[in-house]
Protein backbone atom coordinates (compact mmCIF):
# COMPACT_ATOMS: atom_id res chain seq x y z
CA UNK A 1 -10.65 0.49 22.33
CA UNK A 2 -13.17 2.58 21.27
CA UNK A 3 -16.14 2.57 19.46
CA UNK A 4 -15.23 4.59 16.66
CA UNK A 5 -11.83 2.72 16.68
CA UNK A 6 -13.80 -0.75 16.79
CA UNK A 7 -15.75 0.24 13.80
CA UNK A 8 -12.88 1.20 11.83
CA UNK A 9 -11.22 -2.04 12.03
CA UNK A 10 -14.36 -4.12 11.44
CA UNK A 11 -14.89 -1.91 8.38
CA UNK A 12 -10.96 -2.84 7.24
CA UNK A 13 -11.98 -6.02 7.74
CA UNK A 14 -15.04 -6.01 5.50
CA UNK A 15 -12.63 -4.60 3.02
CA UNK A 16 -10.19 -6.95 3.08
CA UNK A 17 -12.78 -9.92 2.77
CA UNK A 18 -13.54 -8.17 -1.03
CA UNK A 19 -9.94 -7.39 -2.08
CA UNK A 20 -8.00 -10.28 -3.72
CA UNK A 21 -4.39 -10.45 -3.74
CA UNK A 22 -1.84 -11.45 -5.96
CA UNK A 23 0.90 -12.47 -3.70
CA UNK A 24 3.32 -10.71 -4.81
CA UNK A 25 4.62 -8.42 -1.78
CA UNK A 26 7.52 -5.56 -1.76
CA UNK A 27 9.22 -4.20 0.92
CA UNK A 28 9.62 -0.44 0.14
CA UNK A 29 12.90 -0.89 2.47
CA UNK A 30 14.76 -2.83 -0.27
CA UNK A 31 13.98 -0.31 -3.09
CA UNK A 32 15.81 3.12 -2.44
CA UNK A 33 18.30 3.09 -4.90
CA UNK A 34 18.57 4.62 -8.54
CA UNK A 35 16.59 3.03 -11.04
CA UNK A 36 14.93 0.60 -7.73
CA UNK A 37 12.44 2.93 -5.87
CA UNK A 38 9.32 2.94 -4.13
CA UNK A 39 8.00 6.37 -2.31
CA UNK A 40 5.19 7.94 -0.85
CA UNK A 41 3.76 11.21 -2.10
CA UNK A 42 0.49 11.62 -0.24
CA UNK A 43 -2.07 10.31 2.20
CA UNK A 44 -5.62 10.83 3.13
CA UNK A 45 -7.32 9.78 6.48
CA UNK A 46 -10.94 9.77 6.73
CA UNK A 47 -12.57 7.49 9.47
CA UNK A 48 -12.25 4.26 8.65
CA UNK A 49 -10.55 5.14 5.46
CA UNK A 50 -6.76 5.55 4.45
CA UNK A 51 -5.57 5.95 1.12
CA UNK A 52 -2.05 6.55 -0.49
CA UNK A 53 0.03 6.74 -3.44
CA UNK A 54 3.06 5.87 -4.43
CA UNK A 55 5.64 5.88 -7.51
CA UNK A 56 8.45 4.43 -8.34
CA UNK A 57 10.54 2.28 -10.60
CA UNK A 58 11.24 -1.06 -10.99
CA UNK A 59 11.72 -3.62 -13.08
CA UNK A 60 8.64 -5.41 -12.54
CA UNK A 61 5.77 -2.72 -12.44
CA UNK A 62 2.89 -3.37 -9.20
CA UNK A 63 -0.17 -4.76 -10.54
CA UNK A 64 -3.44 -4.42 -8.70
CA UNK A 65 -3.71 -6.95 -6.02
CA UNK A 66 0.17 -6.68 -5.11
CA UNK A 67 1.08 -5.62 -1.43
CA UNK A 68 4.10 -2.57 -0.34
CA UNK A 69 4.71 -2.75 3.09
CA UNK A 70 6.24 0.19 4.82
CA UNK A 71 7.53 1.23 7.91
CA UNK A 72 5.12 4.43 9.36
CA UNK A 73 5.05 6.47 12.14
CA UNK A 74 4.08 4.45 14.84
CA UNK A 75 7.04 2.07 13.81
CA UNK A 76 5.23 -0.89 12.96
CA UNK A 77 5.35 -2.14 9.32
CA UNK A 78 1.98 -0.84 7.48
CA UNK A 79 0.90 -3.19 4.48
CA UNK A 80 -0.80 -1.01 1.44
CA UNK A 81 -3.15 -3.16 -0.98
CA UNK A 82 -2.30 -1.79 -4.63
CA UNK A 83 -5.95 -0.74 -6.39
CA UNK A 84 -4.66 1.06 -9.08
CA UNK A 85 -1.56 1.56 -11.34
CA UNK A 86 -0.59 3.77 -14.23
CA UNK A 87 2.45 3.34 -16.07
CA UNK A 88 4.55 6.05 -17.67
CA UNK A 89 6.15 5.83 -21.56
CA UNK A 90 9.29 7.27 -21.19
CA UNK A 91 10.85 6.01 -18.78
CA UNK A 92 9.24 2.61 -18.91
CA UNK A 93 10.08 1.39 -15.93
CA UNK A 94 8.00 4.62 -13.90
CA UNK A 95 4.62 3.94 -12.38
CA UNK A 96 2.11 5.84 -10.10
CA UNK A 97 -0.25 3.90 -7.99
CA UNK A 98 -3.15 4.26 -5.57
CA UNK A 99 -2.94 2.80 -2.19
CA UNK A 100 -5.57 1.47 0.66
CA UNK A 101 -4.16 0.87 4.13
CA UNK A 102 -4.25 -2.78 4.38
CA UNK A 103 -3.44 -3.45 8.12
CA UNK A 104 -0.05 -3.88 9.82
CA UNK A 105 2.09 -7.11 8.96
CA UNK A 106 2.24 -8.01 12.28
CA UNK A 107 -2.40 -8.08 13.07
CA UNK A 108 -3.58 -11.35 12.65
CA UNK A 109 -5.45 -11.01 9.27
């Protein structure tokens, strides 16, 4: 590995020491359907640094603290730590979040 690589993941690391969950974890896999629906609509990677967001609806909004874990590219299952939600009024059931790259479910955390 190298060092820039190394240094990314002990800076993840350092992250994830300061981020407190709630343990409440979804599985964007189970919620594609009308009215039960978790996407993506952008990503930024900076070294050491990758952020998302996501919308959806559901019946019981994300909070900050909550986990979506997501298949990417690479195939593995990414985990994204929730940091910020806004809800819409009409429908109710619409959020929009911000998103920090967590890890993948299967590193050791």
């Amino acid at each position: 590995m190298k060092l820039k690589e190394r240094l990314s993941v002990y800076i993840n690391r350092l992250k994830k020491k300061k981020l407190k969950l709630t343990g409440y974890t979804y599985c964007a896999e189970n919620h594609r359907g009308w009215g039960n629906r978790i996407g993506f609509t952008s990503t930024e990677v900076k070294p050491g640094l990758y952020k998302s967001k996501a919308n959806g609806h559901l019946d019981r909004i994300p909070e900050e603290g909550d986990l979506i874990e997501a298949k990417v590219e690479s195939g593995k299952v990414g985990q994204f730590y929730v940091t910020n939600v806004r809800r819409a009024h009409d429908p109710p059931d619409l959020w929009f979040s911000d998103l920090l790259f967590y890890g993948y479910k299967e590193e050791p955390k």
